[in-house]
C-alpha atoms as a PDB file:
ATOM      1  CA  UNK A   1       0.000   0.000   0.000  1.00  0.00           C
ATOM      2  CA  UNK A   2       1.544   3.393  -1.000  1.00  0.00           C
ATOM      3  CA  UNK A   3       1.632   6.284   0.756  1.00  0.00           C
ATOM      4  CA  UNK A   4      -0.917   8.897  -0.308  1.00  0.00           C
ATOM      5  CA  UNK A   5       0.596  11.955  -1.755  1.00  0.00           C
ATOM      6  CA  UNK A   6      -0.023  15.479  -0.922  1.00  0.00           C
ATOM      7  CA  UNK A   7      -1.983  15.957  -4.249  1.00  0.00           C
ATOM      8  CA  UNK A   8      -3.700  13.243  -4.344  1.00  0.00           C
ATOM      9  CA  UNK A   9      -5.586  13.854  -0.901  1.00  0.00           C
ATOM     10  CA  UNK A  10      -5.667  17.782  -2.326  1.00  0.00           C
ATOM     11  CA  UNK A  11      -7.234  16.199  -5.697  1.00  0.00           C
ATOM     12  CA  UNK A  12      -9.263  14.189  -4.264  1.00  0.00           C
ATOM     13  CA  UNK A  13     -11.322  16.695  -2.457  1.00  0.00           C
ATOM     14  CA  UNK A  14     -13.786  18.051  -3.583  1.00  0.00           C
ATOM     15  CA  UNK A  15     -12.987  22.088  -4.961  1.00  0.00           C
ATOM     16  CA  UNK A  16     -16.677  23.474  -4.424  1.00  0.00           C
ATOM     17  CA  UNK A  17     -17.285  22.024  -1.217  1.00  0.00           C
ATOM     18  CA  UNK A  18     -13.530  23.852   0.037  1.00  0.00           C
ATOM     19  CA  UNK A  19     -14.662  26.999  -1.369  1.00  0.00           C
ATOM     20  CA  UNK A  20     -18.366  27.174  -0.021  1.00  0.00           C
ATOM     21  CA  UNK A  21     -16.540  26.028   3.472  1.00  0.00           C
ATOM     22  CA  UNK A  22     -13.691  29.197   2.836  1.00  0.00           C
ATOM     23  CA  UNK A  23     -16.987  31.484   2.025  1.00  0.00           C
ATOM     24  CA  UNK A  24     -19.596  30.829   4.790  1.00  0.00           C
ATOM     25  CA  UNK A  25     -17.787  30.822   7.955  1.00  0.00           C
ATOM     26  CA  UNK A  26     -15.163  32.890   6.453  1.00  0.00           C
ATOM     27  CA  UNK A  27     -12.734  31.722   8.520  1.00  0.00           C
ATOM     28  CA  UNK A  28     -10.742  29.054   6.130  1.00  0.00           C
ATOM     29  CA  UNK A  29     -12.793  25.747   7.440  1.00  0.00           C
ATOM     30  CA  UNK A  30     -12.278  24.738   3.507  1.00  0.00           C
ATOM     31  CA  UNK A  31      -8.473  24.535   4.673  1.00  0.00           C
ATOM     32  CA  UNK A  32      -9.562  21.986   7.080  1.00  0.00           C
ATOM     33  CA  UNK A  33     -11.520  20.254   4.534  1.00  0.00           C
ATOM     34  CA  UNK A  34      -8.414  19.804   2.363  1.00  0.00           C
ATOM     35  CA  UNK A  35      -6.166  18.852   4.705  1.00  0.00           C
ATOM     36  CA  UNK A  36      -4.060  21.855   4.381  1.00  0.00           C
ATOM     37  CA  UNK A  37      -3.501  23.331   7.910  1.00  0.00           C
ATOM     38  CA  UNK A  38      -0.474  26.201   6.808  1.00  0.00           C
ATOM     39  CA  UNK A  39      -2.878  28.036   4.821  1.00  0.00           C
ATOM     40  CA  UNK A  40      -5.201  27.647   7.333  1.00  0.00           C
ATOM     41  CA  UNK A  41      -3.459  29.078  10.633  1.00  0.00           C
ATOM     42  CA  UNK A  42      -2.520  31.927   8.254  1.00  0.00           C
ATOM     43  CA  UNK A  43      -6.073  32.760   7.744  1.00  0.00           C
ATOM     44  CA  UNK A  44      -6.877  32.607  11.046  1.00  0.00           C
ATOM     45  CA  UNK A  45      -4.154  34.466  12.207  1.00  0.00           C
ATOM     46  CA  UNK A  46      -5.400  37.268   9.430  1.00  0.00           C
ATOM     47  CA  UNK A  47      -8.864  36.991  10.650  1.00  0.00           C
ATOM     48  CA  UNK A  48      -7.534  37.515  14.534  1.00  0.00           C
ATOM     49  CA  UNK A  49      -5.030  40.714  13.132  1.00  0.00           C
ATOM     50  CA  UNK A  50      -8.539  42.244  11.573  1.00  0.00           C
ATOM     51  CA  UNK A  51     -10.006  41.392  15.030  1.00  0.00           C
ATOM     52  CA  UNK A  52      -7.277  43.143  17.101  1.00  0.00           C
ATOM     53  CA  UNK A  53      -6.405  46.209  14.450  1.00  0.00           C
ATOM     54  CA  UNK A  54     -10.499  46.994  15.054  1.00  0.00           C
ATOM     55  CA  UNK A  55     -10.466  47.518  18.183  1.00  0.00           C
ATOM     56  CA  UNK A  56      -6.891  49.323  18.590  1.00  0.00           C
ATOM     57  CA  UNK A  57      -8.481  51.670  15.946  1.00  0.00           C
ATOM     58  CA  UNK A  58     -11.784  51.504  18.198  1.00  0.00           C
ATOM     59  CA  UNK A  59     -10.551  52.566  21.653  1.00  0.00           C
ATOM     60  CA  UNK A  60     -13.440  53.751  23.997  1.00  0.00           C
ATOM     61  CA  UNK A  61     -16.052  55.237  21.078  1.00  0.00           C
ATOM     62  CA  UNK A  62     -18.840  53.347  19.771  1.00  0.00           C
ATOM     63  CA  UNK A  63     -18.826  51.753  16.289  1.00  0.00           C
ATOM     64  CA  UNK A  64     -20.462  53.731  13.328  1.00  0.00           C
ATOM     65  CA  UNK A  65     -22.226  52.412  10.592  1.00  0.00           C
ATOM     66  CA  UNK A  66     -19.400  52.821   8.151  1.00  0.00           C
ATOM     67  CA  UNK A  67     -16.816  51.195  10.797  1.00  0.00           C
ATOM     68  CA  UNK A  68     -18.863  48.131  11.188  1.00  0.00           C
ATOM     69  CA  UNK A  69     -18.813  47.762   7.203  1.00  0.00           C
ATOM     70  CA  UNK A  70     -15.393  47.871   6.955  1.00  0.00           C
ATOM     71  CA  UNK A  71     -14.649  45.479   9.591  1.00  0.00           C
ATOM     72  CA  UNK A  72     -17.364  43.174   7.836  1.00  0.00           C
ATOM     73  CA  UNK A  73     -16.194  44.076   4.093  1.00  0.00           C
ATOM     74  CA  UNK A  74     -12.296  43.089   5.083  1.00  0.00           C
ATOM     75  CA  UNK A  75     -13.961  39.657   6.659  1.00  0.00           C
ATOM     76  CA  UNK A  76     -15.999  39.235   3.375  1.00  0.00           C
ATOM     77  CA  UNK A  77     -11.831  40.212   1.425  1.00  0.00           C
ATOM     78  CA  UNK A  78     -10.545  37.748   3.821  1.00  0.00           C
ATOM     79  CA  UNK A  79     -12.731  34.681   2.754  1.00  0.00           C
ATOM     80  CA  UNK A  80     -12.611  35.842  -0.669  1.00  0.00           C
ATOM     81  CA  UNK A  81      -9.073  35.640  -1.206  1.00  0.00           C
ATOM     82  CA  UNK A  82      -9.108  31.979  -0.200  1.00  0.00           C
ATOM     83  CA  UNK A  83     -11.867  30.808  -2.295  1.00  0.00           C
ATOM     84  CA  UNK A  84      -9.588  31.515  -5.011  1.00  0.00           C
ATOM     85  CA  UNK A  85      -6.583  30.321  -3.549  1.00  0.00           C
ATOM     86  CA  UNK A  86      -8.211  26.989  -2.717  1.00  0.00           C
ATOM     87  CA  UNK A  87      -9.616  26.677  -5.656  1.00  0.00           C
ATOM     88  CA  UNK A  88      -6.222  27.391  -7.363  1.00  0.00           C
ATOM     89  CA  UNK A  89      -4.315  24.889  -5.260  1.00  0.00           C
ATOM     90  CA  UNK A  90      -7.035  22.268  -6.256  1.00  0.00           C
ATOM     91  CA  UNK A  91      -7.120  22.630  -9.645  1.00  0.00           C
ATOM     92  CA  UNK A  92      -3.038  22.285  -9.627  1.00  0.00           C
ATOM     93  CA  UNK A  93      -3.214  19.226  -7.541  1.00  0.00           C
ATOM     94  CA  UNK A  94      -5.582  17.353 -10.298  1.00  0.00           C
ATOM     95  CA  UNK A  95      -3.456  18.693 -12.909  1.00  0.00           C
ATOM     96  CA  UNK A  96      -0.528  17.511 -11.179  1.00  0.00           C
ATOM     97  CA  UNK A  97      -1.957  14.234 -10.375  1.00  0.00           C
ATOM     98  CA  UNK A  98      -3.119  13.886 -14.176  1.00  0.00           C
ATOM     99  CA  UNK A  99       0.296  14.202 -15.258  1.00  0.00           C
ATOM    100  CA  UNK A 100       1.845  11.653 -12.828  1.00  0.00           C
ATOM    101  CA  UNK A 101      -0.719   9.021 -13.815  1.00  0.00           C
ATOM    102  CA  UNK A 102      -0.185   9.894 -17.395  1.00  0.00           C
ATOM    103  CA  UNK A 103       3.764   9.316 -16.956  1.00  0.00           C
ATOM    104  CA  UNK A 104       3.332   6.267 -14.530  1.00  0.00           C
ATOM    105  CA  UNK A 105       0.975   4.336 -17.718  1.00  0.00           C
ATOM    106  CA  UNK A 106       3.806   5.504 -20.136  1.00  0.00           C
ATOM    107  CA  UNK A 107       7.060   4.950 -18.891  1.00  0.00           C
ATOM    108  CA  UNK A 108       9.941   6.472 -20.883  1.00  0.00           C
ATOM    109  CA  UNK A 109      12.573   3.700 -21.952  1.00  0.00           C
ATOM    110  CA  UNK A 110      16.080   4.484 -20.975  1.00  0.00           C
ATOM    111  CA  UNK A 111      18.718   3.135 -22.401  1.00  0.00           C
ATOM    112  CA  UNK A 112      20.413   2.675 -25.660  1.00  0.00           C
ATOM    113  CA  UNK A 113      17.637   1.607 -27.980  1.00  0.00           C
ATOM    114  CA  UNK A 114      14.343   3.217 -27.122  1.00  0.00           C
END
């Protein structure tokens, strides 16, 4: 039994499912889903830094209308940006996994005669 590549668990995930999980709870759960934990402690460490540079910039006044839609609109930037990275990374992994079954059915011949 061989050990399962990186792309292969990427490629076989689903790449809808990782984006709708990146989108709605907006804080990278379609990281979890793919078995990718780096990209996913960066976006919750950018999700906390959002949290903390709100209320530095906050301090003792009450929230505004237009504050609380920036602190939601650079949430909504936040999951946006890794829909499309997900997405990215899976399409890569099945391309990459294409390729290595493609070369694995047709071995090259080394030698002197091929």
């Amino acid at each position: 039994m061989d050990k399962l590549s990186k792309e292969k668990i990427l490629s076989s995930s689903s790449g809808w499912v990782a984006s709708l999980l990146n989108f709605l709870p907006g804080v990278g759960a379609g990281y979890l889903y793919q078995r990718r934990w780096l990209p996913y402690f960066y976006t919750i460490a950018a999700v906390a830094t959002w949290f903390i540079i709100g209320i530095i910039i906050q301090g003792d006044k009450e929230l505004g209308q237009t504050e609380q839609l920036i602190g939601i609109a650079g949430l909504f930037v936040i999951s946006i940006v890794t829909i499309v990275e997900a997405n990215l990374a899976f399409n890569k992994a099945v391309k990459l996994t294409f390729i290595k079954k493609e070369e694995s059915k047709n071995p090259t011949k080394k030698g002197w005669f091929k």
